[in-house]
Protein backbone atom coordinates (compact mmCIF):
# COMPACT_ATOMS: atom_id res chain seq x y z
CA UNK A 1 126.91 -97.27 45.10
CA UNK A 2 128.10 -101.25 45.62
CA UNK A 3 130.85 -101.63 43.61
CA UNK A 4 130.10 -105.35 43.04
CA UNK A 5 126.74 -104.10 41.54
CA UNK A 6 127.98 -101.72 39.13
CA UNK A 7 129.66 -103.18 35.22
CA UNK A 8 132.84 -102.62 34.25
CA UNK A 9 131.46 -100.45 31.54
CA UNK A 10 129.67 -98.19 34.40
CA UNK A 11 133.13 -98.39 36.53
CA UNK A 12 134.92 -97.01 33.98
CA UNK A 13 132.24 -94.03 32.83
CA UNK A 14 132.24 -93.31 36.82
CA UNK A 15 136.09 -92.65 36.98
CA UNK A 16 136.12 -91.14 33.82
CA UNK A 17 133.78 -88.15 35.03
CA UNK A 18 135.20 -88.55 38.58
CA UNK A 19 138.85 -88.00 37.36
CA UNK A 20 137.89 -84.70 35.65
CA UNK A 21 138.78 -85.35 31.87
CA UNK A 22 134.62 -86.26 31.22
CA UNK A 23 131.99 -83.51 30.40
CA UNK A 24 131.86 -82.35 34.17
CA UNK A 25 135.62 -81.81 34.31
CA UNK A 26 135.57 -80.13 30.69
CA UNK A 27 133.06 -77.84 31.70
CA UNK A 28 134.34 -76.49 35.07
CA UNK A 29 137.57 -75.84 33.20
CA UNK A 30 135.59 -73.98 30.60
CA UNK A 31 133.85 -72.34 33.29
CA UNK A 32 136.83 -71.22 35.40
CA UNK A 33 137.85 -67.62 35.00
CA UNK A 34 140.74 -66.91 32.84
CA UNK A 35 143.24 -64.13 34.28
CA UNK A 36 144.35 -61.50 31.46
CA UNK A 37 147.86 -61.49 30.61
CA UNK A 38 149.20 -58.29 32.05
CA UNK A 39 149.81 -55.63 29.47
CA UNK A 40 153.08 -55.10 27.29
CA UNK A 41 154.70 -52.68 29.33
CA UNK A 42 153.99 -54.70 32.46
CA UNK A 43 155.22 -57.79 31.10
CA UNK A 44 158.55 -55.57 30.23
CA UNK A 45 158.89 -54.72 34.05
CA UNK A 46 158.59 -57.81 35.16
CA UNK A 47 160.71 -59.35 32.70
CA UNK A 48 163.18 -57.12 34.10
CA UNK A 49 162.28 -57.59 37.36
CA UNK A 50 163.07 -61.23 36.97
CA UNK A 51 166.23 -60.70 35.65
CA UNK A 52 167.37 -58.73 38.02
CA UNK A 53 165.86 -58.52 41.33
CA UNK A 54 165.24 -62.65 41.01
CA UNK A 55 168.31 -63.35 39.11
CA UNK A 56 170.52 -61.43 42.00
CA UNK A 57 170.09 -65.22 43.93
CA UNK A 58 168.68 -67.45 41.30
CA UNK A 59 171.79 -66.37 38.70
CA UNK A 60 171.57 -63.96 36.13
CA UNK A 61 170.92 -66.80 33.52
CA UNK A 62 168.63 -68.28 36.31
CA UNK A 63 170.09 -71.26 36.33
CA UNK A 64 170.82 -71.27 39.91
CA UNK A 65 173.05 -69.08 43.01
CA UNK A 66 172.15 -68.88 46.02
CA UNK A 67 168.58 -70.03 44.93
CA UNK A 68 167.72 -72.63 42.86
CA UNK A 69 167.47 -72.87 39.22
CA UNK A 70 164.54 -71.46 37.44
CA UNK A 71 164.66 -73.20 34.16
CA UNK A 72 161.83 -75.28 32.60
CA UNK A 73 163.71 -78.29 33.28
CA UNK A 74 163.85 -77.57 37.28
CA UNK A 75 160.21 -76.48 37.17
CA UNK A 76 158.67 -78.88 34.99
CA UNK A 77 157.78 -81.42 38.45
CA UNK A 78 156.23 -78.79 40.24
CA UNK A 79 152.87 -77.21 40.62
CA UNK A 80 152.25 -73.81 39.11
CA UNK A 81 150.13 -72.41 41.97
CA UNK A 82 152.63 -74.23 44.40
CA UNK A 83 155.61 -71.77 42.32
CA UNK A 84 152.90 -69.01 42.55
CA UNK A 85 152.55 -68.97 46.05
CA UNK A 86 155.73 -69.03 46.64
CA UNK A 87 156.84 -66.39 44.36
CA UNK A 88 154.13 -64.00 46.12
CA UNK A 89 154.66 -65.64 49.96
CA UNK A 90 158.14 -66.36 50.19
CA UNK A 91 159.82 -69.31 52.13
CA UNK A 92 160.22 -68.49 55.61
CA UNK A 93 163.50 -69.60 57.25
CA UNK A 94 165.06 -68.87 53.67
CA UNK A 95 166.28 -66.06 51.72
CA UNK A 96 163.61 -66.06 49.48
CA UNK A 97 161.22 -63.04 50.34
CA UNK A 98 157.63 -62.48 49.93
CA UNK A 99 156.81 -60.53 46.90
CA UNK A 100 153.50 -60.00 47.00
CA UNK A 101 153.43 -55.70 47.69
CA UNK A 102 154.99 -55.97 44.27
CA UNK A 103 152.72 -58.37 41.95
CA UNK A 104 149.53 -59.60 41.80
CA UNK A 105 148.16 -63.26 41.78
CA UNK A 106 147.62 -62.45 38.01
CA UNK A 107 150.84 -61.47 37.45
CA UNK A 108 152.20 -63.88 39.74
CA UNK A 109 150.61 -66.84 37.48
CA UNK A 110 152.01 -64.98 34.22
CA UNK A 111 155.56 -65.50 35.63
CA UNK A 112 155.17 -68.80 36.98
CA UNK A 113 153.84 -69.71 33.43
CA UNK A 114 157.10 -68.16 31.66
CA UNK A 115 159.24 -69.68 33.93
CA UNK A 116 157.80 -73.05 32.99
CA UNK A 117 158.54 -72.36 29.48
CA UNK A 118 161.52 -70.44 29.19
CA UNK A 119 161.66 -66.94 30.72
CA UNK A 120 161.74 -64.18 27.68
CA UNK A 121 165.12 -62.37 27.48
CA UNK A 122 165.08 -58.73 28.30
CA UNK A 123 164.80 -57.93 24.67
């Protein structure tokens, strides 16, 4: 398509459904599968795992130790399936191990999505 052919008004519908937020992009979103939120009791383990096994370097409180804070505000910048892949890879050449034996992409993505909010308390 020549640009210098097309109107303004045909620019902007064009980059409107290229960009994702027309029909097309509201669709595929629609479309894409949603991952259940792990159960209760799983969501209490990992809770705790969090708190403890994570908070052991990121602080207790997670805001920060030997690893770096964990609060919304230190997360809010940075992609979720960035977090998740770290979370479940690790960072090689850091202290920060792979934990994927221990979750699942599922549950991986429920954490990153706490995190980003304001991880639950133990209780």
């Amino acid at each position: 398509m020549n640009r210098s052919s097309t109107t303004p008004l045909a620019r902007r519908c064009l980059a409107w459904l290229l960009c994702g937020t027309g029909l097309v992009g509201q669709l595929a979103a629609a479309a894409a599968p949603q991952t259940p939120a792990p159960s209760a009791a799983r969501r209490a383990a990992l809770i705790t795992l969090v708190r403890q096994d994570c908070g052991s370097c990121h602080g207790m409180s997670l805001k920060g130790g030997l690893g770096p804070a964990l609060l919304p505000q230190n997360l809010s910048d940075k992609p979720a399936d960035s977090l998740k892949w770290t979370i479940l890879q690790g960072r090689p050449g850091t202290p920060m191990p792979p934990w994927q034996r221990f979750l699942s992409e599922a549950e991986a993505d429920w954490m990153v999505d706490q995190l980003q909010k304001g991880f639950p308390s133990e209780h």
